[in-house]
Protein backbone atom coordinates (compact mmCIF):
# COMPACT_ATOMS: atom_id res chain seq x y z
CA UNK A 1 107.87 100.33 133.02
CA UNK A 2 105.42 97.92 134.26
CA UNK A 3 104.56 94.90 132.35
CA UNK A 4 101.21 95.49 131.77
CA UNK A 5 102.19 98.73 129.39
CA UNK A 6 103.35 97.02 126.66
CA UNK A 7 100.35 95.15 126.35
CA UNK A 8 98.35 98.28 126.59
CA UNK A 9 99.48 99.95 124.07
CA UNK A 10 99.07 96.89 121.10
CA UNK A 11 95.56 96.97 123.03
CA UNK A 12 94.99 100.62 122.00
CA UNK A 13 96.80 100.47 118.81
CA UNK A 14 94.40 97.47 117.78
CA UNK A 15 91.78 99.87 118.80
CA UNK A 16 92.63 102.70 117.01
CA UNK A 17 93.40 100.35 113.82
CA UNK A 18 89.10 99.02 114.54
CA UNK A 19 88.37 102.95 114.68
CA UNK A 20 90.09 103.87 111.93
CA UNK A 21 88.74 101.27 109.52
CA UNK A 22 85.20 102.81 110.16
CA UNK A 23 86.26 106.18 109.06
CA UNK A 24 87.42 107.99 105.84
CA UNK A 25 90.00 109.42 107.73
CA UNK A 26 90.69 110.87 111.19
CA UNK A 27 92.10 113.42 113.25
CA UNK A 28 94.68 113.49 115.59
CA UNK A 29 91.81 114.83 118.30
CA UNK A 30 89.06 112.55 117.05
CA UNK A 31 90.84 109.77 117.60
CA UNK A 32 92.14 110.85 121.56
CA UNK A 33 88.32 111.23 122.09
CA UNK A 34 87.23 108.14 120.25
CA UNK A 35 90.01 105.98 122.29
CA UNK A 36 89.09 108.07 125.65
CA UNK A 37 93.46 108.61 126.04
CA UNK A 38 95.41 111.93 125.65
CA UNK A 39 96.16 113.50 122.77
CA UNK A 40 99.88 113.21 122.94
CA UNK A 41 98.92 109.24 123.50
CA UNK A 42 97.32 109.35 120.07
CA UNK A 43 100.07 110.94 118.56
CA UNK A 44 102.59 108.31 120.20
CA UNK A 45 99.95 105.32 118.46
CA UNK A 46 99.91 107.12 115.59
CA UNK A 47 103.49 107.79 115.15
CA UNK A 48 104.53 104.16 115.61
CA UNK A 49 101.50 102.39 113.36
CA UNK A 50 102.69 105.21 110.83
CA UNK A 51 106.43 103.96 111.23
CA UNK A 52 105.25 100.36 110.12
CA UNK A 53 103.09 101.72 107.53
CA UNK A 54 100.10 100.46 109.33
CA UNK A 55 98.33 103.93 109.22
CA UNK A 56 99.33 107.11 106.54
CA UNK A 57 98.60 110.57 106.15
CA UNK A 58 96.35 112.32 103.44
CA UNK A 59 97.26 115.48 102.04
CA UNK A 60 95.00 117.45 104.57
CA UNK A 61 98.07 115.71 107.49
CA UNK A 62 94.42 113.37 108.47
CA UNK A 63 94.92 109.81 109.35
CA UNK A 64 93.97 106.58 107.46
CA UNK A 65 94.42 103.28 107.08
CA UNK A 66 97.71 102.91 105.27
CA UNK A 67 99.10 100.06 102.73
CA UNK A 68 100.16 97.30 105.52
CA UNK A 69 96.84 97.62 107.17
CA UNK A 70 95.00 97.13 104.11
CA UNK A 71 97.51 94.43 102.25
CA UNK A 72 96.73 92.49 105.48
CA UNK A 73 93.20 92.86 104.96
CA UNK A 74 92.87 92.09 101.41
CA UNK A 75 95.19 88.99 102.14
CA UNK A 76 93.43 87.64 104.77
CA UNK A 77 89.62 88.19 102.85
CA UNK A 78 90.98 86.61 99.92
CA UNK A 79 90.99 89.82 98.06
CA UNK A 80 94.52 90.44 97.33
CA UNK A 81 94.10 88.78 94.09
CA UNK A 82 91.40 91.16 92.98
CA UNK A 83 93.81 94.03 94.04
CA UNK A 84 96.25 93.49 92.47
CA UNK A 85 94.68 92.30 88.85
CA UNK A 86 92.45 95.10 89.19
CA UNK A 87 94.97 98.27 90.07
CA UNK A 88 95.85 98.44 85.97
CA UNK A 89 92.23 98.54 85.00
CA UNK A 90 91.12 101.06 87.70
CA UNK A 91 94.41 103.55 86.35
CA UNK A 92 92.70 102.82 82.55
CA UNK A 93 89.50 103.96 83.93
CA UNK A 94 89.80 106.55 85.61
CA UNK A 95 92.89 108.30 82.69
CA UNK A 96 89.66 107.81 80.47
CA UNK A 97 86.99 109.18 82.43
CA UNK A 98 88.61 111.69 85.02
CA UNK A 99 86.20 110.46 87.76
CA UNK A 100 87.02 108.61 91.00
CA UNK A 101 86.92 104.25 90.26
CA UNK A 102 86.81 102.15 93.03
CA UNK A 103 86.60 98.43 93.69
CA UNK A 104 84.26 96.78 96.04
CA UNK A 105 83.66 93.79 97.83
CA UNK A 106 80.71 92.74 100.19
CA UNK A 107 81.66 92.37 103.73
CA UNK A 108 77.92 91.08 105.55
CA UNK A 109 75.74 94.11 105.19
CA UNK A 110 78.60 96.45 104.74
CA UNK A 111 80.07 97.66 101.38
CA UNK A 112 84.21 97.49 101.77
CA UNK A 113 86.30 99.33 99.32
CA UNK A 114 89.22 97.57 98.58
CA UNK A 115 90.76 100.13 96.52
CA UNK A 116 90.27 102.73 94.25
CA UNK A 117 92.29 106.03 92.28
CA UNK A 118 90.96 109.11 92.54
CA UNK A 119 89.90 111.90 89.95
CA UNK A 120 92.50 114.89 89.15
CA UNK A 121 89.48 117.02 89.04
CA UNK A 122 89.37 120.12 91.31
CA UNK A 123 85.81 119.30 92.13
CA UNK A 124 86.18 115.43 92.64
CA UNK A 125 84.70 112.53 94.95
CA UNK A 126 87.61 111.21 97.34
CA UNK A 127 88.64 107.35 97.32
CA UNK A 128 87.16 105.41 100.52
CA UNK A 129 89.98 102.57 100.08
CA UNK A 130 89.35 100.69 103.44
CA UNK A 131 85.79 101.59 104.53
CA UNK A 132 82.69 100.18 104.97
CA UNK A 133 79.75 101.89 104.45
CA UNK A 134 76.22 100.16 104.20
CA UNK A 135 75.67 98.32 101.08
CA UNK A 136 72.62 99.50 100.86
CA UNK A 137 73.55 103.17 100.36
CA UNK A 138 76.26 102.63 97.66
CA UNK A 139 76.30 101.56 93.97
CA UNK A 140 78.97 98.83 94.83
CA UNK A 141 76.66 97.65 97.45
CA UNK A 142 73.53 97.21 95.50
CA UNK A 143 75.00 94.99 92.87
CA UNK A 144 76.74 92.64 95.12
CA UNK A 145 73.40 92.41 97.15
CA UNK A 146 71.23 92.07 94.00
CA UNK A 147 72.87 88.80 93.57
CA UNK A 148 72.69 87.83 97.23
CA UNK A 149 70.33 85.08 98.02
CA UNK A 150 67.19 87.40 99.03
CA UNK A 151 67.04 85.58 102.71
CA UNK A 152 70.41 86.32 103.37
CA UNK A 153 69.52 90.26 102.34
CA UNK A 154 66.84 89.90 104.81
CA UNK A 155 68.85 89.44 108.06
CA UNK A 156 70.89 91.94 107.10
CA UNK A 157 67.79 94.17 107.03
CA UNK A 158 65.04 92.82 108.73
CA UNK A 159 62.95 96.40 108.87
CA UNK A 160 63.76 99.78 108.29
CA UNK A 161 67.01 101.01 106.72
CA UNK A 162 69.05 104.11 108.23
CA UNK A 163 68.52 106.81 106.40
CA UNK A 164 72.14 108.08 106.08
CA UNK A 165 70.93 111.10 103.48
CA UNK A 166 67.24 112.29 102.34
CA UNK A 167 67.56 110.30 99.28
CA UNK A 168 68.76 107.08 100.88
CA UNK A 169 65.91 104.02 99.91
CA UNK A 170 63.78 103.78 103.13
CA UNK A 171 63.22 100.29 103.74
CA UNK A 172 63.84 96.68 102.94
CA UNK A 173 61.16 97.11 100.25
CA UNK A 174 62.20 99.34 98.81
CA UNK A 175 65.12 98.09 98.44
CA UNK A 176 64.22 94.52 97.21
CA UNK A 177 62.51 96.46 94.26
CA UNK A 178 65.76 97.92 93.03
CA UNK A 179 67.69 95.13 93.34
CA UNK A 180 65.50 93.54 91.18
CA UNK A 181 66.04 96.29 89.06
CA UNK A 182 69.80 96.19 89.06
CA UNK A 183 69.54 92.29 87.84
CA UNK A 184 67.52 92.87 84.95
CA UNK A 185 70.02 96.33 83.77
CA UNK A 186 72.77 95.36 84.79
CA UNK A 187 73.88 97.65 87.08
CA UNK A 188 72.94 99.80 89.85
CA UNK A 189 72.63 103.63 90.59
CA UNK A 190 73.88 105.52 93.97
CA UNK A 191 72.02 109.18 93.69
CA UNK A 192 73.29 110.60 96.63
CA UNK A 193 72.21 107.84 99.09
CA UNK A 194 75.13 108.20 101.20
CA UNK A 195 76.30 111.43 100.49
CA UNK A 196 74.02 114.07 99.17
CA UNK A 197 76.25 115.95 96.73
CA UNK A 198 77.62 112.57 95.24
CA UNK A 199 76.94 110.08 92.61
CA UNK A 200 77.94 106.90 91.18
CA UNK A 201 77.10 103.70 89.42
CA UNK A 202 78.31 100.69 89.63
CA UNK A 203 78.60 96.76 87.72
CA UNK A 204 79.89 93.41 88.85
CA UNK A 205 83.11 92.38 88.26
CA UNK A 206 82.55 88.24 88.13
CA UNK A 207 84.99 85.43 89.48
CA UNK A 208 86.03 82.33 88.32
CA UNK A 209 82.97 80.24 88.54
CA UNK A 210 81.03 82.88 86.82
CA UNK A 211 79.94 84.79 90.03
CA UNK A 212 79.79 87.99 91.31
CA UNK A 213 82.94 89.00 93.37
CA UNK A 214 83.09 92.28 93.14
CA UNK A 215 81.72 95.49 92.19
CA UNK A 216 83.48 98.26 89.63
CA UNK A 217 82.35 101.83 91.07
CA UNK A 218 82.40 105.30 88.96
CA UNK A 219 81.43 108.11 91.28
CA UNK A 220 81.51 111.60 90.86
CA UNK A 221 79.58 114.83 91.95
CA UNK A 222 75.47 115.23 91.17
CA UNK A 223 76.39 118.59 89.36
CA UNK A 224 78.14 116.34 86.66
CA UNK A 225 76.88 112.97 87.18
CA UNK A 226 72.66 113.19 86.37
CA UNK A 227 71.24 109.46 86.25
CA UNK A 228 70.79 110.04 82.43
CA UNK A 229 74.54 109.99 82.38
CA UNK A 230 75.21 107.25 85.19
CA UNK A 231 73.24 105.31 83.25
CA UNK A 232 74.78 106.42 79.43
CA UNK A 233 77.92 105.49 81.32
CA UNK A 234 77.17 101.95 82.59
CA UNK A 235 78.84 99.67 79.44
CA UNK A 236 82.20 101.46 79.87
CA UNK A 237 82.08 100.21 82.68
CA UNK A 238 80.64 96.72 82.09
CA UNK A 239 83.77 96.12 79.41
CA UNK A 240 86.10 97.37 81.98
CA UNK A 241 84.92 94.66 84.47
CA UNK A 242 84.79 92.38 82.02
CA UNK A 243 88.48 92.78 81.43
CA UNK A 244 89.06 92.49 85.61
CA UNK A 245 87.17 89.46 84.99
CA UNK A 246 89.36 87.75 82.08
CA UNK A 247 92.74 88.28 84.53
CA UNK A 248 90.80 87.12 87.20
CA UNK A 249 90.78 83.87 85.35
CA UNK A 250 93.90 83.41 84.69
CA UNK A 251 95.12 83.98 88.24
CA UNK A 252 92.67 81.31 89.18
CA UNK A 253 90.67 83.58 91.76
């Protein structure tokens, strides 16, 4: 073995760690063509990040970030706090509503889900624990930017936004307007602006000096979740935060 191996493969394993983050999950094949090696290489990364917990299997046998990957994260953003005070209210949640909760943080223009327990629903949204999807298409996203300083908003989006679905708000405009919306109600609406078949509100979940840190998620699919009841749904949620808040205090986060 030559000694530049070893350092080859912790290069491609950090790699396929970066790739992995920006999915939901992947497949043994995606991930061979996404790191340009052979299949049986990904396996071999695979294997050994799954051996140190780094990356996990979902029930479908798809990869994802697993617990050490994502414990490192949180530690290292200064989220483990929120994690961990937050896990009990998110199982409370979701026993009483039977929809997928999630917990989300603002990571530049990107929306990062730092956690989350799914539904037990046969027809149910899946948890996103680990990925970043563009604040500007999620619930979670909308209320963290809503109380972003408004020039900060604007680098992240100095023109036209992606449109990731047809419903998904087509500019900066746009999306000013409903961020002003979401301070004055309180929370903010996701109609299928990332995914077409899903939706989901969301509320802030405040830190120690009063501020947002966080956003509490509810997301389920548009043939249960209308706006009328997104909406109808939004204090639940509100007293729910407000209770990740209170232990959020008295860790001193």
């Amino acid at each position: 073995m030559s000694k530049s191996e070893p350092n080859d493969a912790v290069s491609k394993s950090l790699r396929a760690l970066l790739v992995l983050a920006a999915h939901d999950s992947m497949g043994v094949s995606e991930l061979s063509r996404e790191l340009d090696v052979a299949v049986s290489t990904a396996h071999r990364l695979l294997n050994i990040m799954r051996l140190h917990e780094f990356v996990e299997q979902d029930t479908s046998r798809r990869y994802r970030l697993g617990p050490a990957a994502l414990n490192l994260a949180a530690q290292t953003r200064g989220d483990h706090d929120l994690v961990t005070v937050g896990q009990r209210h998110l199982l409370q949640l979701c026993a009483q509503l039977d929809e997928t909760v999630n917990l989300v943080v603002l990571d530049g223009a990107d929306a990062l889900f730092v956690d989350g327990i799914q539904s037990r629903q046969p027809l149910r949204v899946a948890t996103r624990t680990g990925a970043r999807l563009p604040a500007y298409a999620t619930a979670g996203g909308k209320v963290l930017l809503a109380h972003t300083p408004q020039a900060i908003v604007r680098t992240y989006y100095p023109g036209e936004l992606r449109r990731v679905t047809r419903y998904t708000l087509p500019d900066r405009q746009a999306l000013e307007r409903e961020l002003e919306q979401t301070r004055s109600c309180g929370y903010a609406l996701n109609l299928g602006e990332h995914l077409a078949d899903v939706s989901a509100v969301g509320v802030p979940v405040n830190g120690r000096q009063g501020r947002p840190v966080a956003a509490l998620t509810v997301a389920g699919p548009r043939t249960r979740w209308t706006r009328r009841r997104l909406t109808a749904l939004a204090p639940t949620l509100t007293t729910t935060a407000a209770g990740i808040t209170r232990d959020l205090q008295e860790h001193g986060s």
